[in-house]
N, C-alpha and C. Protein backbone atom coordinates (compact mmCIF):
# COMPACT_ATOMS: atom_id res chain seq x y z
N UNK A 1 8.50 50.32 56.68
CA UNK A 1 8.05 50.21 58.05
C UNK A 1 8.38 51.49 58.82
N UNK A 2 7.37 52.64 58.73
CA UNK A 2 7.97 53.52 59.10
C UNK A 2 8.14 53.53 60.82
N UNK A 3 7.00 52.60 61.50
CA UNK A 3 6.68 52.98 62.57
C UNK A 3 7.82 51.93 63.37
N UNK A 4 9.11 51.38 62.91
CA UNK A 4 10.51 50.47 63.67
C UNK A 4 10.59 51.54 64.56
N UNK A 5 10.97 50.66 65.59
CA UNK A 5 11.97 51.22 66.14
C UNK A 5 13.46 50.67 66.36
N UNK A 6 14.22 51.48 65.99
CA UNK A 6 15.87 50.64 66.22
C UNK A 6 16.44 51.18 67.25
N UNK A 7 17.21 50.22 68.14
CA UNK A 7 18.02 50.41 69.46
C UNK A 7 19.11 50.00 69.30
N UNK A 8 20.38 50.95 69.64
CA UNK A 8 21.38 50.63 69.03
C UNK A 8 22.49 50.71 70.04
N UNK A 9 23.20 50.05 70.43
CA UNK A 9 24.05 49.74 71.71
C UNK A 9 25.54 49.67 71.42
N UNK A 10 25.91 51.08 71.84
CA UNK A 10 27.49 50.71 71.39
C UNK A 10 28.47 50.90 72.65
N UNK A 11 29.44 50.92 72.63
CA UNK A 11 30.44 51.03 73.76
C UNK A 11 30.97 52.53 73.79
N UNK A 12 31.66 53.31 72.53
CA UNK A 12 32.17 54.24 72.69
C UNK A 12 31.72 55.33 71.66
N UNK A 13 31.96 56.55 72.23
CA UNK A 13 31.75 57.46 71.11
C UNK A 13 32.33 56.86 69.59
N UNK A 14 31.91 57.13 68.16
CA UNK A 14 32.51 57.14 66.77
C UNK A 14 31.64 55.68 66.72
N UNK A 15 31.57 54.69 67.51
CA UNK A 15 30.95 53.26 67.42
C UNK A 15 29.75 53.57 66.77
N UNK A 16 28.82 54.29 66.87
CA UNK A 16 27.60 54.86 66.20
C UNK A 16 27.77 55.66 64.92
N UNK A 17 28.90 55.68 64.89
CA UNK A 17 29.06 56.62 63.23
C UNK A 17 30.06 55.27 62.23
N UNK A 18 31.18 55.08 62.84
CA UNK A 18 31.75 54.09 62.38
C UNK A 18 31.62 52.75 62.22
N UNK A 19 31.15 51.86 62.17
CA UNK A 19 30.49 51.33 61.27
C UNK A 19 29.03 51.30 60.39
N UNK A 20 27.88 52.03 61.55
CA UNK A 20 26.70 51.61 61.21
C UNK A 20 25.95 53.76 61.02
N UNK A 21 26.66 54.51 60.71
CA UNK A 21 26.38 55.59 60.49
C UNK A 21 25.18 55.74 59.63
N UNK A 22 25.78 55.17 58.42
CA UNK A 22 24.93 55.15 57.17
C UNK A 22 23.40 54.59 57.80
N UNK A 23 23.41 53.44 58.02
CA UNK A 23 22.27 52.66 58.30
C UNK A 23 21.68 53.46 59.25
N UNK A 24 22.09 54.13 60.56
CA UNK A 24 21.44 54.53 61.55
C UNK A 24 20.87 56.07 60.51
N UNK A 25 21.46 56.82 59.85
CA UNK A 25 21.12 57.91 58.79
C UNK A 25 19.72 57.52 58.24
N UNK A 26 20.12 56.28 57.47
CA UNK A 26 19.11 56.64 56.85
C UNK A 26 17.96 56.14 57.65
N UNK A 27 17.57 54.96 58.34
CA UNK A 27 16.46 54.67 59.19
C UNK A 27 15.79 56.02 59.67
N UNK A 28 16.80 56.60 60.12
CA UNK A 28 16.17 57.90 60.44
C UNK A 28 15.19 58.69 59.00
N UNK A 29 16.03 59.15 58.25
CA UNK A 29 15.47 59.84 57.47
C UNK A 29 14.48 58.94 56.55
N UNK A 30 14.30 57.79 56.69
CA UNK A 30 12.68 57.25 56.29
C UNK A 30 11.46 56.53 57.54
N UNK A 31 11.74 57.91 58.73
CA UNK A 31 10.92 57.78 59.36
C UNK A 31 10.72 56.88 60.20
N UNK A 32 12.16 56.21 60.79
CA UNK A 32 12.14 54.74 61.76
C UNK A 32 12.52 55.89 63.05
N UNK A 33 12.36 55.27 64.51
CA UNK A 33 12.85 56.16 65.59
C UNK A 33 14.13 55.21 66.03
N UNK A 34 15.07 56.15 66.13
CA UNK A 34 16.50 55.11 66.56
C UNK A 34 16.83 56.03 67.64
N UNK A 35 17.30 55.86 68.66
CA UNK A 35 17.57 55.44 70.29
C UNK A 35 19.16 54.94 69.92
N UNK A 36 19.89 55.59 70.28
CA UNK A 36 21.79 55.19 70.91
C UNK A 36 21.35 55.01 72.60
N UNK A 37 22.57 54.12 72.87
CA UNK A 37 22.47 53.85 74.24
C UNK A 37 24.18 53.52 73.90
N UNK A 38 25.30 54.58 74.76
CA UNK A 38 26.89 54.44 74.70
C UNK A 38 27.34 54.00 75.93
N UNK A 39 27.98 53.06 76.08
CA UNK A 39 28.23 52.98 77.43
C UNK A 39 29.69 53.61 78.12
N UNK A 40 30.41 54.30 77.63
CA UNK A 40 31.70 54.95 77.43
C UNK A 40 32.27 56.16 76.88
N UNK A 41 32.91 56.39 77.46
CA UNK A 41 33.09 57.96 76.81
C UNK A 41 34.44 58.34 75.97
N UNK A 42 34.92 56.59 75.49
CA UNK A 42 36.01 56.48 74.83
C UNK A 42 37.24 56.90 75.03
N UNK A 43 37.58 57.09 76.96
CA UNK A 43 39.24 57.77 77.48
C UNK A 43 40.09 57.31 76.78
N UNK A 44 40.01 55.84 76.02
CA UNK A 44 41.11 55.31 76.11
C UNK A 44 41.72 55.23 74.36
N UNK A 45 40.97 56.18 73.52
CA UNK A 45 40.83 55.84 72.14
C UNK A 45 42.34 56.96 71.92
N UNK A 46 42.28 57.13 70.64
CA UNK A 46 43.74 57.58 69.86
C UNK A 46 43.29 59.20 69.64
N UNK A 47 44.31 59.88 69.59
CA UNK A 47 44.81 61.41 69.77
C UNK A 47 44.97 60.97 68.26
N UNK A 48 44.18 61.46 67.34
CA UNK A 48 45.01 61.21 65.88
C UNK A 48 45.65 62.91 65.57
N UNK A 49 44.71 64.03 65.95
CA UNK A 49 44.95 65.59 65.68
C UNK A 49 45.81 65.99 66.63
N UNK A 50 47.09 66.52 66.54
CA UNK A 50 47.76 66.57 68.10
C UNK A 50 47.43 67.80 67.93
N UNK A 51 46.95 68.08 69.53
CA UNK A 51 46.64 69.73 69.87
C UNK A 51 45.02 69.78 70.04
N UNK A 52 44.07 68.36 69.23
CA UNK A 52 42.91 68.68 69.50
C UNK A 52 42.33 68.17 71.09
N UNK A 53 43.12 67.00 71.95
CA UNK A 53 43.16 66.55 73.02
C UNK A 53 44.26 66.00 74.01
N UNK A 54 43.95 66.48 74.94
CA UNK A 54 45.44 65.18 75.72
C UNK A 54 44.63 64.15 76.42
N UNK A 55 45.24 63.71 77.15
CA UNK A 55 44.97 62.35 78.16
C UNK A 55 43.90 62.36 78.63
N UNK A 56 44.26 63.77 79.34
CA UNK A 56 43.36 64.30 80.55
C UNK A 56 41.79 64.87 79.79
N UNK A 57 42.00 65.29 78.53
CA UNK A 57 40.48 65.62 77.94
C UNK A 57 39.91 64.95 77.36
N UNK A 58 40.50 64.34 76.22
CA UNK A 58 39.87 63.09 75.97
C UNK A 58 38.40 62.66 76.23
N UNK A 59 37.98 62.65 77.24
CA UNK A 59 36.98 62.04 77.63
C UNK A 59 35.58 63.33 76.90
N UNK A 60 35.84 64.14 77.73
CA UNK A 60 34.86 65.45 77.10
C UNK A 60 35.23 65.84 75.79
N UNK A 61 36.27 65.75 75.43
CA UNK A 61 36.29 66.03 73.93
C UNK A 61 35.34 65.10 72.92
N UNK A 62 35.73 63.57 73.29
CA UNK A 62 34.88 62.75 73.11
C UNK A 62 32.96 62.91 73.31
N UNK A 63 33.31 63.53 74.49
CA UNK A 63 31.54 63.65 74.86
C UNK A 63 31.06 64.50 73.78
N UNK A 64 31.65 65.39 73.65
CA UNK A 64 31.17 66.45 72.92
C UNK A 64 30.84 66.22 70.95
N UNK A 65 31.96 65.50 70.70
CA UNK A 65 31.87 64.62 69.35
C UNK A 65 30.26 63.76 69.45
N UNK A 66 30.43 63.05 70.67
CA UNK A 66 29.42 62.33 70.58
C UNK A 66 27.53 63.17 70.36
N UNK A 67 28.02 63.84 70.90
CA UNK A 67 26.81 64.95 71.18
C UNK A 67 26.58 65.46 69.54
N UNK A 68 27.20 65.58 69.14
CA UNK A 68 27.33 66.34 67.43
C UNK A 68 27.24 65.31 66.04
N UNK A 69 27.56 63.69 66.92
CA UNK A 69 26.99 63.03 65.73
C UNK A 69 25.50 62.42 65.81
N UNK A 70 25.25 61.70 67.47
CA UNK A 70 23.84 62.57 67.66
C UNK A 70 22.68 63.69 66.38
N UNK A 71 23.69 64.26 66.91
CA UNK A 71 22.27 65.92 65.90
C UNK A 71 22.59 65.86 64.72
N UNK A 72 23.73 65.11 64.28
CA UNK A 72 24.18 65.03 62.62
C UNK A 72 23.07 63.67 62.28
N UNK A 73 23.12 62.71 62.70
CA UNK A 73 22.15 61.47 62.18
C UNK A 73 20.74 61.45 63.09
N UNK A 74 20.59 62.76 63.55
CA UNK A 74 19.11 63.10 63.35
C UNK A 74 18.49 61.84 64.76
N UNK A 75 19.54 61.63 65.49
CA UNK A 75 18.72 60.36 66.61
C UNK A 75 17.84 60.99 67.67
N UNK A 76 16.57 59.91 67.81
CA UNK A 76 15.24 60.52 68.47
C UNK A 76 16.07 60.68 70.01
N UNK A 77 16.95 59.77 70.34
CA UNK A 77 17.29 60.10 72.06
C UNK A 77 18.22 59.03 71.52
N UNK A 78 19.43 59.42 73.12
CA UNK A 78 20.69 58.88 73.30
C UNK A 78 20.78 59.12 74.92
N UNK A 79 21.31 58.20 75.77
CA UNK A 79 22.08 57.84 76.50
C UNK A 79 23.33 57.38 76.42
N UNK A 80 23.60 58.29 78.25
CA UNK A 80 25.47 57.67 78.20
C UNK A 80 25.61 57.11 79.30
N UNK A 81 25.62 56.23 79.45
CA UNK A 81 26.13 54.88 80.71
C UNK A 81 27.21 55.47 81.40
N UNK A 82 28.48 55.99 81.04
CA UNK A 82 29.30 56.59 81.98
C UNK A 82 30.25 55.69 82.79
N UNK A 83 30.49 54.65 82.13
CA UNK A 83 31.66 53.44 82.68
C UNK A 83 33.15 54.12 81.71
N UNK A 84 34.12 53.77 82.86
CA UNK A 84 35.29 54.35 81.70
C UNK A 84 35.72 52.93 80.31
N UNK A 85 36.35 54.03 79.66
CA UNK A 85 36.70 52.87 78.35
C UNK A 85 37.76 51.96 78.99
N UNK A 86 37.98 50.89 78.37
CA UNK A 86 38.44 49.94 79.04
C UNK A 86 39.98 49.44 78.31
N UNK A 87 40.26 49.99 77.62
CA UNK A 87 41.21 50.23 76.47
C UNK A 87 41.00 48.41 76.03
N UNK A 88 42.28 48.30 75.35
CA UNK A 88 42.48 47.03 74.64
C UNK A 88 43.23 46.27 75.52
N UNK A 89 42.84 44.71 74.92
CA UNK A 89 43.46 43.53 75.79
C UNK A 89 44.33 43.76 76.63
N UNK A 90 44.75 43.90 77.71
CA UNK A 90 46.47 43.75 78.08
C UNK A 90 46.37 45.17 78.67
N UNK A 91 45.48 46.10 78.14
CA UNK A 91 46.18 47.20 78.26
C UNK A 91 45.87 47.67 80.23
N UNK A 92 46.54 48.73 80.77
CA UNK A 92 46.53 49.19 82.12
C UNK A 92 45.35 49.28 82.55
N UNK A 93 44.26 49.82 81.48
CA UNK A 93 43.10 50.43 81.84
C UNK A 93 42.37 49.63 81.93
N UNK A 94 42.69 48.27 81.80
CA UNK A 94 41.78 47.13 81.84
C UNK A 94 41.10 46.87 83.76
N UNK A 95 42.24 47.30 84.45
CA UNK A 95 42.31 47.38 85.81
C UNK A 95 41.33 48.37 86.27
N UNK A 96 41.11 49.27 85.79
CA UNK A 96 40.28 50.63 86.37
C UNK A 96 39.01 50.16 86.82
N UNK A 97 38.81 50.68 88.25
CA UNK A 97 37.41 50.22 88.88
C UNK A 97 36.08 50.29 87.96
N UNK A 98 36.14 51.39 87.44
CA UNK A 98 35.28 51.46 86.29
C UNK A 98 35.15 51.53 85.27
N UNK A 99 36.28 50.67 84.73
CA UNK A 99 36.55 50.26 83.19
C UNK A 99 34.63 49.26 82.81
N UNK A 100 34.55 49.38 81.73
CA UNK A 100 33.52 48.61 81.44
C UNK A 100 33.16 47.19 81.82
N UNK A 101 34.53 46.86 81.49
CA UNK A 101 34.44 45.23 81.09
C UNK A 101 34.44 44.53 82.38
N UNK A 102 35.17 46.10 83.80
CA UNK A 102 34.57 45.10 85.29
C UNK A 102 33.14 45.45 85.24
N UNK A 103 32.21 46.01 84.96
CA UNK A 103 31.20 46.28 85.27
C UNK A 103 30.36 45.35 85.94
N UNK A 104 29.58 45.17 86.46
CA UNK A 104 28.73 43.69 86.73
C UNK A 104 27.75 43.22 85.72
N UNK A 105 27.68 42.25 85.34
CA UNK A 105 26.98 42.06 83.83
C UNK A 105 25.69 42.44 84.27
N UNK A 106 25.12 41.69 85.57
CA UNK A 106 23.54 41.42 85.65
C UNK A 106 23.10 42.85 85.64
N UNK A 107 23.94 44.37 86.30
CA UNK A 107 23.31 45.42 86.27
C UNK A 107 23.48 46.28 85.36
N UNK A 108 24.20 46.07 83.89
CA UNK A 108 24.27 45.92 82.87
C UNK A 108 22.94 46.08 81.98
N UNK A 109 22.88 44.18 82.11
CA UNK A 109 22.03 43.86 81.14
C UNK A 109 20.45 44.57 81.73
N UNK A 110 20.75 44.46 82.89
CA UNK A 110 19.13 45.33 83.67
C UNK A 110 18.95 46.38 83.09
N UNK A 111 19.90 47.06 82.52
CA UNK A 111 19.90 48.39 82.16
C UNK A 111 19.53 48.34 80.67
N UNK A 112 20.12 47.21 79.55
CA UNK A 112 19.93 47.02 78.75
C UNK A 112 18.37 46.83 78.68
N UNK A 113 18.11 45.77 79.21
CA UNK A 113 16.46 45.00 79.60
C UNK A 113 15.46 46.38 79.65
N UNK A 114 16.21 47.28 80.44
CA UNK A 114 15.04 48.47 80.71
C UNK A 114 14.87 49.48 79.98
N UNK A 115 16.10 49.34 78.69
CA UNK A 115 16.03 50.46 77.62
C UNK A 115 14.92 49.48 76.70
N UNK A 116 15.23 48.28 76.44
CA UNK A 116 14.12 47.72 75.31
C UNK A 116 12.66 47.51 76.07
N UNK A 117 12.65 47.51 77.38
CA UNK A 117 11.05 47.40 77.66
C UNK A 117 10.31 48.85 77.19
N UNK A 118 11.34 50.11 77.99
CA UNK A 118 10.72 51.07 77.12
C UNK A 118 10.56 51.59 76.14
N UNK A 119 11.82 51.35 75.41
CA UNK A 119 11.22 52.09 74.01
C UNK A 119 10.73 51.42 73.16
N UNK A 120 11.22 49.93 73.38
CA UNK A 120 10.38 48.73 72.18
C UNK A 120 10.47 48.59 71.01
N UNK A 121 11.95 48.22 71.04
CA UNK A 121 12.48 48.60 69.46
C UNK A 121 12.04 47.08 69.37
N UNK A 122 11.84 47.02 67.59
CA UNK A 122 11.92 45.98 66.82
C UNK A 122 13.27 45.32 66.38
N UNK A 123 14.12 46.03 66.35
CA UNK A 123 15.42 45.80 66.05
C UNK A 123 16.68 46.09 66.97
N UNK A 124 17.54 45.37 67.33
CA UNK A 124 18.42 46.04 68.41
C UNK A 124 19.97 45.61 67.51
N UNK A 125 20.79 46.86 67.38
CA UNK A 125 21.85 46.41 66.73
C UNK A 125 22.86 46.84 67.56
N UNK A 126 23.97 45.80 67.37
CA UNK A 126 25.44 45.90 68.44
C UNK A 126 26.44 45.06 67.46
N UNK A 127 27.67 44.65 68.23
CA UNK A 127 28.57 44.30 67.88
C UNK A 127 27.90 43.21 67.75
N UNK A 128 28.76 42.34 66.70
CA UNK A 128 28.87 40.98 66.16
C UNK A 128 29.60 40.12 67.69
N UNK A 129 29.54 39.49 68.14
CA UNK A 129 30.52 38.33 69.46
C UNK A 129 32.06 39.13 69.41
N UNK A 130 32.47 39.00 68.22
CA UNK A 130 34.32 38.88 68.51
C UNK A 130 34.72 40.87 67.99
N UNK A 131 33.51 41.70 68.80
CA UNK A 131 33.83 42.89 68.86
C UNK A 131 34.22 43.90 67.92
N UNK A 132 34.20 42.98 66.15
CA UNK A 132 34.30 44.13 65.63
C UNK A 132 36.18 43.82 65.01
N UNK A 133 36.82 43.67 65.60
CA UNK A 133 38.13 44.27 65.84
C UNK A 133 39.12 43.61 67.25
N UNK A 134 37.70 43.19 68.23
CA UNK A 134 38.49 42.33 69.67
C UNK A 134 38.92 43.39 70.46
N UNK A 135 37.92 44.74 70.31
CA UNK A 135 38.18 45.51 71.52
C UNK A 135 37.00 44.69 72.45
N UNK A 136 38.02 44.84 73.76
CA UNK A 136 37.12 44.03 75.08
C UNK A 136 35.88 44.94 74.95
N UNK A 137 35.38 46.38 74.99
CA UNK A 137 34.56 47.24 75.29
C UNK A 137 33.50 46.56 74.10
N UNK A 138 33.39 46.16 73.13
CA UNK A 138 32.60 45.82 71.84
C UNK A 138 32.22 44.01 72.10
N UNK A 139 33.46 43.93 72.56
CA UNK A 139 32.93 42.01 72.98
C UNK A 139 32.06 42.44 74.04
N UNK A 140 32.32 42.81 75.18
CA UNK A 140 31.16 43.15 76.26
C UNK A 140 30.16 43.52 76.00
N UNK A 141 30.18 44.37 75.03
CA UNK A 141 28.46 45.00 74.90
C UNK A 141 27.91 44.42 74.27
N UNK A 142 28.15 43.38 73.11
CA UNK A 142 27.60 42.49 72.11
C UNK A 142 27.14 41.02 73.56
N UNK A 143 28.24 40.56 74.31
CA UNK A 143 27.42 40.10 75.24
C UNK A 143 26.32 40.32 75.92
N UNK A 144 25.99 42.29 76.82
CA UNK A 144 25.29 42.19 77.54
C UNK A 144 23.88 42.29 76.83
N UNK A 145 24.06 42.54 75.69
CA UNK A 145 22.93 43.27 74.52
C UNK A 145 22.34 41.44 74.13
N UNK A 146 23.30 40.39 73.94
CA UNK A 146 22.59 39.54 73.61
C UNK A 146 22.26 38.33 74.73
């Protein structure tokens, strides 16, 4: 089916490479059009390289990863929603005005609603309900997506 289109809805940068990389790869390279839509720019994820980010960069370091796996799996277009990451259960960042998970669902899913009217994917892939792992940012988006 060359002429799919897949829409693919994740929360944070690596969410598009880490689990579903492969799949989003190859759709591409047999001619399907796949569309990312991120809603986060992953502030709240792990420093594993010390020296490659702090606190405070994080976010653009992230952007910039994101931007490079993008052009590595060959995706026709990507959007970035621009809500902060919302870290895990419990955690501080859960509070942040613009953590994800306060977001308002209905202008959310409007947003969701208006990426599939236009591009008209046949397929829309996201988190499974219980996030993957039970990050709040992956339960939310598997909500607003379904």
């Amino acid at each position: 089916m060359p002429n799919l289109r897949l829409l693919a809805l994740f929360a944070h940068p690596d969410d598009e490479a880490f689990p579903v990389g492969g799949l989003l790869a190859r759709n591409v390279a047999e001619g399907r059009r796949v569309r990312l839509v991120t809603t986060t720019l992953g502030e709240e994820g792990e420093i594993r390289q010390e020296g490659s980010a702090t606190k405070d960069t994080l976010g653009e370091v992230r952007r910039f990863e994101l931007a490079c796996a993008v052009r590595a799996l060959r995706l026709e277009s990507h959007a970035l929603l621009e809500y902060r990451d919302s870290g895990m259960a419990g955690w501080e960042a859960n509070s942040h005005p613009r953590a994800y998970i306060n977001a308002p669902d209905d202008v959310i899913v409007e947003r969701f609603v208006r990426e599939i009217r236009e591009f008209k994917p046949q397929v829309v892939l996201t988190f499974e309900p219980g996030g993957l792992y039970g990050h709040p940012d992956h339960i939310a988006v598997c909500k607003h997506a379904t």
